[in-house]
C-alpha atoms as a PDB file:
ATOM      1  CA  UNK A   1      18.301 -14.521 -68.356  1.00  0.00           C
ATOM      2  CA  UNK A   2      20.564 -15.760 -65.897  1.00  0.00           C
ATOM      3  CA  UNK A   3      23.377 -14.214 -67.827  1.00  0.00           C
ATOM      4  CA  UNK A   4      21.731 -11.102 -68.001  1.00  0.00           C
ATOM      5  CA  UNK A   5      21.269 -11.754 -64.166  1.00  0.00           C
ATOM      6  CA  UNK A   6      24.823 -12.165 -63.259  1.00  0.00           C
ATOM      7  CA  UNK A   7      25.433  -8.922 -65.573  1.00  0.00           C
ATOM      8  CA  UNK A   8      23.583  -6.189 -63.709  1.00  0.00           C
ATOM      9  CA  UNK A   9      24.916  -8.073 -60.075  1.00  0.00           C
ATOM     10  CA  UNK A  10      28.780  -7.550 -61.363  1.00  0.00           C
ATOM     11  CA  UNK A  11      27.602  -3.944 -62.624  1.00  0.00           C
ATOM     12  CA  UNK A  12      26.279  -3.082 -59.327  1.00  0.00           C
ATOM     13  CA  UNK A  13      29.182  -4.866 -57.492  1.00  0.00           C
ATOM     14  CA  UNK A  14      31.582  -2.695 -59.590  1.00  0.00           C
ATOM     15  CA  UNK A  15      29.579   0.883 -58.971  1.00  0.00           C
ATOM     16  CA  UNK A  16      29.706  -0.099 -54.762  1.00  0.00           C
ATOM     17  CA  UNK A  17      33.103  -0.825 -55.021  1.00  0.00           C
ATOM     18  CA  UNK A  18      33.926   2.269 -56.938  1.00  0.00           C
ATOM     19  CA  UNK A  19      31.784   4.380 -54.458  1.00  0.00           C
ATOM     20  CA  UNK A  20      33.147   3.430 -52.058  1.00  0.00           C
ATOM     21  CA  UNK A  21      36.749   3.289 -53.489  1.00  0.00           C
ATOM     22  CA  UNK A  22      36.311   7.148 -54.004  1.00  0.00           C
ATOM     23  CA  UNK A  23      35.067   7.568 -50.922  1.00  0.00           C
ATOM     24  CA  UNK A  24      38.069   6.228 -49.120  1.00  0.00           C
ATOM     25  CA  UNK A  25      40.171   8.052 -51.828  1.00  0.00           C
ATOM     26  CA  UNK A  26      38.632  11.548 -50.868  1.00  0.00           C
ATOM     27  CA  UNK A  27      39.215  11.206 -47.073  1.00  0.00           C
ATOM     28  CA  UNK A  28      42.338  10.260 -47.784  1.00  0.00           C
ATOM     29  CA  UNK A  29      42.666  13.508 -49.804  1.00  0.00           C
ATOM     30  CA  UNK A  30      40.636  15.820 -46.785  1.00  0.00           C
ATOM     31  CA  UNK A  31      42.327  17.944 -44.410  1.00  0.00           C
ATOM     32  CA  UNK A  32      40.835  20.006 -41.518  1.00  0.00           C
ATOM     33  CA  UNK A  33      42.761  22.997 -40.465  1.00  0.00           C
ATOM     34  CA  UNK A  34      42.395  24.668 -37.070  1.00  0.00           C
ATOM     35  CA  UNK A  35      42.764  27.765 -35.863  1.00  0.00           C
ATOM     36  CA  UNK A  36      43.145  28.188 -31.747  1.00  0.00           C
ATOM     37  CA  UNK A  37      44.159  32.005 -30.362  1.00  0.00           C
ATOM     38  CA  UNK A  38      43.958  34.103 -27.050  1.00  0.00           C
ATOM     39  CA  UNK A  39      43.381  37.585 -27.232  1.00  0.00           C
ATOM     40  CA  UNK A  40      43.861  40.067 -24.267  1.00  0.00           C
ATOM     41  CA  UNK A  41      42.073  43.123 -24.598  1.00  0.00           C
ATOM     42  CA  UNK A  42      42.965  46.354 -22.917  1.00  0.00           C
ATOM     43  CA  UNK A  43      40.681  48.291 -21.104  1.00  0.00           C
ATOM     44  CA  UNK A  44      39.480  51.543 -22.405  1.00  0.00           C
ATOM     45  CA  UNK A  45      37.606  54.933 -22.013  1.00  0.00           C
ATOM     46  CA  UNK A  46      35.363  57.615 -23.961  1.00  0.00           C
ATOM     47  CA  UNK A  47      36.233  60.835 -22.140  1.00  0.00           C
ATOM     48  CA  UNK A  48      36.033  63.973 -24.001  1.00  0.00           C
ATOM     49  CA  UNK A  49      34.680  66.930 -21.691  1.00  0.00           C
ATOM     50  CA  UNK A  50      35.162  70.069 -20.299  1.00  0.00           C
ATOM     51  CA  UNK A  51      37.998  70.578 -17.249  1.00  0.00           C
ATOM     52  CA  UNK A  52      35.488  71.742 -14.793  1.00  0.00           C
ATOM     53  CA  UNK A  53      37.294  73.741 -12.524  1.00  0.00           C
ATOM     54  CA  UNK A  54      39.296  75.924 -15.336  1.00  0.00           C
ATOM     55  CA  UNK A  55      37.182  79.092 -16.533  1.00  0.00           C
ATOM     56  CA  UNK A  56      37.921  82.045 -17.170  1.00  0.00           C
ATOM     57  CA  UNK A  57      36.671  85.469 -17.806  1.00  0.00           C
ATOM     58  CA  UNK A  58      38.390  87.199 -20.822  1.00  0.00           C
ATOM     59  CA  UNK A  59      39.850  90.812 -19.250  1.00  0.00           C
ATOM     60  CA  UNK A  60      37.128  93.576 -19.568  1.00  0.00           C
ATOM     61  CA  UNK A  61      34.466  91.633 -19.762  1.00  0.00           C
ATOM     62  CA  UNK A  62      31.070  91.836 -18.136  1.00  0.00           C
ATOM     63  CA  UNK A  63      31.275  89.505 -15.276  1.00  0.00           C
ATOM     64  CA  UNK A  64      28.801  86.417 -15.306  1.00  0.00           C
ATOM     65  CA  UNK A  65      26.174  86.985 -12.771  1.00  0.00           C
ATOM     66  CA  UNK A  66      26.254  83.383 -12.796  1.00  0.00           C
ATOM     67  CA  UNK A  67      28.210  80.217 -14.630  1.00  0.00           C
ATOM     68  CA  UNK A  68      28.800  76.487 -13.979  1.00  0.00           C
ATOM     69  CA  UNK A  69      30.948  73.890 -15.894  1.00  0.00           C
ATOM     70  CA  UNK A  70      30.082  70.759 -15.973  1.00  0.00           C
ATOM     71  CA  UNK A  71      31.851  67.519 -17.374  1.00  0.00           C
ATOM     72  CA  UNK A  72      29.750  68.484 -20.612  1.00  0.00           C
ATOM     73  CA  UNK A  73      28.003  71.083 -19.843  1.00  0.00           C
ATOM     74  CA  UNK A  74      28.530  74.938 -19.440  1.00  0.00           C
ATOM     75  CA  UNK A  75      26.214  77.476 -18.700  1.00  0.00           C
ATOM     76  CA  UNK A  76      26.725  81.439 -17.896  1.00  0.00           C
ATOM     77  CA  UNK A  77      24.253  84.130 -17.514  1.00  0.00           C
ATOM     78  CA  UNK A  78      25.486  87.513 -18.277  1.00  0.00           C
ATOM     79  CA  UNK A  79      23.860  91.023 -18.424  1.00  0.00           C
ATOM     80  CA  UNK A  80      25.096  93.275 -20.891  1.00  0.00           C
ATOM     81  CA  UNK A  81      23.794  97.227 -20.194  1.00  0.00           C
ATOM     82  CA  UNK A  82      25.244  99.055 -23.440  1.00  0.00           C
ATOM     83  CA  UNK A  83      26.736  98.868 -27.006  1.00  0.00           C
ATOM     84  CA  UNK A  84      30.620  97.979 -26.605  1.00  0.00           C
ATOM     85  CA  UNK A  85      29.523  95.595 -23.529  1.00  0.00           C
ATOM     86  CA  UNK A  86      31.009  92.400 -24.048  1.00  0.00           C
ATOM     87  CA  UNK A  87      30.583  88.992 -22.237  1.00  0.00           C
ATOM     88  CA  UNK A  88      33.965  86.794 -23.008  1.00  0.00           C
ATOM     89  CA  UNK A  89      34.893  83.614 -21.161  1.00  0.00           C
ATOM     90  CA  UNK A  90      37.489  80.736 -21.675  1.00  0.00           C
ATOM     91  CA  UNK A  91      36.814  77.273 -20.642  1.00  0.00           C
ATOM     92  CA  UNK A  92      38.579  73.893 -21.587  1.00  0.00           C
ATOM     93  CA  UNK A  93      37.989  70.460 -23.698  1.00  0.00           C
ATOM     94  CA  UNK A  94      40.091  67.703 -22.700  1.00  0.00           C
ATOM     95  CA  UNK A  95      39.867  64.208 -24.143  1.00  0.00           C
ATOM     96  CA  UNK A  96      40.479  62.033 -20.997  1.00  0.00           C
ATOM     97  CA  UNK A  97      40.069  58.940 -22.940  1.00  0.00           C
ATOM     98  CA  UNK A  98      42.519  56.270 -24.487  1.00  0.00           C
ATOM     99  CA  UNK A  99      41.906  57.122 -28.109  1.00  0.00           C
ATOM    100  CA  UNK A 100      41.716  59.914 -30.407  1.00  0.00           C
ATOM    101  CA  UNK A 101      38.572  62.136 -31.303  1.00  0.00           C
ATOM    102  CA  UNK A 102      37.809  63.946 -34.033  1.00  0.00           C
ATOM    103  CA  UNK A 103      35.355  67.607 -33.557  1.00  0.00           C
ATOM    104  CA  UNK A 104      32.783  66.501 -35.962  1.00  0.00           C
ATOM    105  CA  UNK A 105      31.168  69.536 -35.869  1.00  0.00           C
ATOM    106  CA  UNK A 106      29.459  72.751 -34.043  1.00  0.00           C
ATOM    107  CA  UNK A 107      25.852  73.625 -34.044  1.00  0.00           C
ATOM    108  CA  UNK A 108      25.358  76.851 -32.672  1.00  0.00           C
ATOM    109  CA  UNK A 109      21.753  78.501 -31.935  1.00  0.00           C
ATOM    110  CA  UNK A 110      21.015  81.395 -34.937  1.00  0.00           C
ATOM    111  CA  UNK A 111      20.159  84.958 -33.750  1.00  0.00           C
ATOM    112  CA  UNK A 112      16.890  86.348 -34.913  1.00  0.00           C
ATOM    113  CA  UNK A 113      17.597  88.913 -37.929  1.00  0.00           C
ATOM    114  CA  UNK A 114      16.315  91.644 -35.532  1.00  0.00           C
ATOM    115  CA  UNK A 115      18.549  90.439 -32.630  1.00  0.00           C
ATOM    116  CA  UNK A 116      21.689  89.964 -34.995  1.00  0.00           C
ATOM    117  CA  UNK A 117      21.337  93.835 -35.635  1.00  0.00           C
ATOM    118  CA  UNK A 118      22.737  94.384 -31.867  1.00  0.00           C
ATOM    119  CA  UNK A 119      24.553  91.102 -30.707  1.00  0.00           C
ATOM    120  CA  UNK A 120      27.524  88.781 -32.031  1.00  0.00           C
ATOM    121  CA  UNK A 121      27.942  85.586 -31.344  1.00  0.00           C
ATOM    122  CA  UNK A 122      31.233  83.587 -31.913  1.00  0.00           C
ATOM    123  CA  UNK A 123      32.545  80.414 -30.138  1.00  0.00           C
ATOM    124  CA  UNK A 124      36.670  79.819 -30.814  1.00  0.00           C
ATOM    125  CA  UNK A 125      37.816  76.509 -30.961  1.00  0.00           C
ATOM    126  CA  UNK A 126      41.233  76.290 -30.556  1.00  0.00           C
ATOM    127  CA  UNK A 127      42.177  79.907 -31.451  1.00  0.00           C
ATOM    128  CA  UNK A 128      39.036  79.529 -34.787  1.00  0.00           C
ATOM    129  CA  UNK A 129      36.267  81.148 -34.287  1.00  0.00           C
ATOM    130  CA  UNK A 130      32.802  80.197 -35.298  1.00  0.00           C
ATOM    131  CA  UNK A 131      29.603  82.133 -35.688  1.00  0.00           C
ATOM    132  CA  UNK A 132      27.280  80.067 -36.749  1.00  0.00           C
ATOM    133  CA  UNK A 133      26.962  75.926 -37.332  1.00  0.00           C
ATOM    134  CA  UNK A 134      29.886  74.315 -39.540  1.00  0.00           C
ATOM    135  CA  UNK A 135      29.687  70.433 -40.103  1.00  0.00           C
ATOM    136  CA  UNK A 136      32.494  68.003 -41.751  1.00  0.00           C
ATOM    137  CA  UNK A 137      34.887  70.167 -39.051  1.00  0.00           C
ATOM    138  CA  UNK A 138      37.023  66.748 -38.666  1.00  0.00           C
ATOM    139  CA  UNK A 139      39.686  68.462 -36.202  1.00  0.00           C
ATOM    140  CA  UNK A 140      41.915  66.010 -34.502  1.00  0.00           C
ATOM    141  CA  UNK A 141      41.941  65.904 -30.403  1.00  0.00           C
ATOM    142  CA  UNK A 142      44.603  63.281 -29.578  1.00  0.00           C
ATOM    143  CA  UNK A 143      44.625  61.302 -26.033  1.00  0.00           C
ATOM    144  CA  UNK A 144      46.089  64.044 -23.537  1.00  0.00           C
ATOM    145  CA  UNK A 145      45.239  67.284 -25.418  1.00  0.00           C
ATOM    146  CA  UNK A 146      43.522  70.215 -23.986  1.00  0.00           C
ATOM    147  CA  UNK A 147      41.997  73.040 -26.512  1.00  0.00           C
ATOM    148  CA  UNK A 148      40.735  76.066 -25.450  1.00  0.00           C
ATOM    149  CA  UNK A 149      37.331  77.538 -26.051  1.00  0.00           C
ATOM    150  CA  UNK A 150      35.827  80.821 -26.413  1.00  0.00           C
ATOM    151  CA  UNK A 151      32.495  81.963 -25.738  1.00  0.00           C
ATOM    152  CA  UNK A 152      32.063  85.604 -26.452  1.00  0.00           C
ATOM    153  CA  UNK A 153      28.788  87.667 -26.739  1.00  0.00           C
ATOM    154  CA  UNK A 154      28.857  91.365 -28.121  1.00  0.00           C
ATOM    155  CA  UNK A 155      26.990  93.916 -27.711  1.00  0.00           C
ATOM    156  CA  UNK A 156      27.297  96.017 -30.531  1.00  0.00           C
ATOM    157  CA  UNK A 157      25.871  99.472 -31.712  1.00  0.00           C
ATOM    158  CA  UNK A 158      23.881  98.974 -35.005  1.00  0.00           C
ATOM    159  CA  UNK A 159      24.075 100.741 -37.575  1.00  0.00           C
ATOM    160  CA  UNK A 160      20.123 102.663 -36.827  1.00  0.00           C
ATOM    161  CA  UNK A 161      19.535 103.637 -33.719  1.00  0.00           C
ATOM    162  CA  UNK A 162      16.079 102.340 -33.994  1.00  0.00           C
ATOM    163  CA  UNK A 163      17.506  98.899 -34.044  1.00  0.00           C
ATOM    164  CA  UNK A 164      18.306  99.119 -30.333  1.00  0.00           C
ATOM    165  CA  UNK A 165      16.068  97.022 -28.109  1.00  0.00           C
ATOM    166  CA  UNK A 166      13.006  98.840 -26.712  1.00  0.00           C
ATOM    167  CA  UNK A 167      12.683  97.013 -23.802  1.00  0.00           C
ATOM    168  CA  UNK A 168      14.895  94.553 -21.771  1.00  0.00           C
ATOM    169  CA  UNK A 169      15.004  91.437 -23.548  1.00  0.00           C
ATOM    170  CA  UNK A 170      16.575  87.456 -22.987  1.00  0.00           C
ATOM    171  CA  UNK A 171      17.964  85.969 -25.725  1.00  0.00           C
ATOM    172  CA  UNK A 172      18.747  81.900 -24.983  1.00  0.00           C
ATOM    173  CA  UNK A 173      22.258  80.864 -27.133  1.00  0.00           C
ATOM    174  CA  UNK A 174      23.347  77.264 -27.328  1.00  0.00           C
ATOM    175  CA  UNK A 175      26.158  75.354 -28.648  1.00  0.00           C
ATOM    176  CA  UNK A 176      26.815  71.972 -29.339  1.00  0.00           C
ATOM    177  CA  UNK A 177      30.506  70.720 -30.041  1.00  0.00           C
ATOM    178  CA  UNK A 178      29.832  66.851 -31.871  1.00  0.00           C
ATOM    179  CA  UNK A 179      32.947  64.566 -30.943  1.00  0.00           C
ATOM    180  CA  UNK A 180      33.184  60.275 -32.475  1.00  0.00           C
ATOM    181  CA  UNK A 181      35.884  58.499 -32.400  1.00  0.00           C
ATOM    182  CA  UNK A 182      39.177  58.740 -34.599  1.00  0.00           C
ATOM    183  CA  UNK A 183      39.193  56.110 -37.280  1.00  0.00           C
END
C-alpha cells in the first residue's frame, strides 16, 4: 500500500511538473503584436444644389408671373393663354461639395390623360430630356461641375378640338432630381 502510495504521489508530481513545464514552454512560444496609428481626417461637405441667382427664361417664352430658386428648391408660376404658348426656363445644379455625386434618378409628377391631350412636360438634364420618371439614371456630377436644367411646359393644340380646356384650369407639376454619393 505504501508502494502503491508513493506511486500515484510520483504520478501526480510528474503531471504538475509537466503542466507546468508546458506552460512555461507556451509563453515562451506567445507573442503579442501591436498595432498603434494616427489618422488625420479632412474635412468635408455634401453640397449639391441649385446656383440661386442663375435663371433664365428660354427666348419666346411666356414670362413667369412669378419664380424663385432656392438652394434646392425652384418654383415658377406661368400662365399660358393659347396652343403654341410655351413656358421654358434654364436654371443650374452645382455640386459644391468635396466628392462626387451620382443623379440617381428623376421623379417627375404624371399629367392626367385628359391634361396630356393639351400640355408637355419635359425637364433636360444636361442637354437629355425627360418626360416622365426614369430611375437607375447613375449620371456622374464631379466636385466643381455645373449642368444645366430645363424646365419647359407646352401648350400644345390637340389633335380634337374638343380636347381643349373648357374652363381655366391649374395643373400643379413637380420634379424631384435624387443625388447619393459616388462610390
Amino acid at each position: 500500500m505504501k508502494k502503491q502510495k508513493n506511486f500515484q504521489l510520483a504520478t501526480i508530481s510528474v503531471l504538475v511538473f509537466a503542466v507546468l513545464f508546458m506552460a512555461i514552454g507556451f509563453a515562451a512560444y506567445a507573442q503579442t503584436l501591436k498595432i498603434n496609428g494616427t489618422v488625420n481626417v479632412a474635412k468635408s461637405k455634401w453640397s449639391v444644389h441649385f446656383v440661386e441667382n442663375d435663371y433664365q427664361e428660354e427666348a419666346n417664352s411666356v414670362a413667369a408671373t412669378n419664380h424663385s430658386v432656392g438652394e434646392t428648391n425652384f418654383s415658377f408660376t406661368a400662365d399660358l393663354a393659347a396652343p403654341g404658348d410655351y413656358y421654358a426656363a434654364n436654371i443650374k445644379v452645382v455640386n459644391d461639395g468635396t466628392f462626387n455625386a451620382i443623379l440617381d434618378s428623376i421623379n417627375m409628377s404624371t399629367l392626367s390623360e385628359e391634361q396630356a391631350k393639351y400640355l408637355t412636360y419635359t425637364v433636360e438634364y444636361g442637354g437629355t430630356p425627360f418626360s416622365a420618371s426614369a430611375s437607375g439614371l447613375n449620371t456622374a456630377l464631379t466636385v466643381g461641375q455645373t449642368v444645366d436644367v430645363l424646365v419647359r411646359v407646352d401648350y400644345v393644340q390637340p389633335d380634337d378640338a374638343a380636347d381643349l380646356p373648357q374652363e381655366n384650369i391649374t395643373v400643379n407639376l413637380s420634379a424631384d432630381l435624387n443625388y447619393s454619393q459616388a462610390n
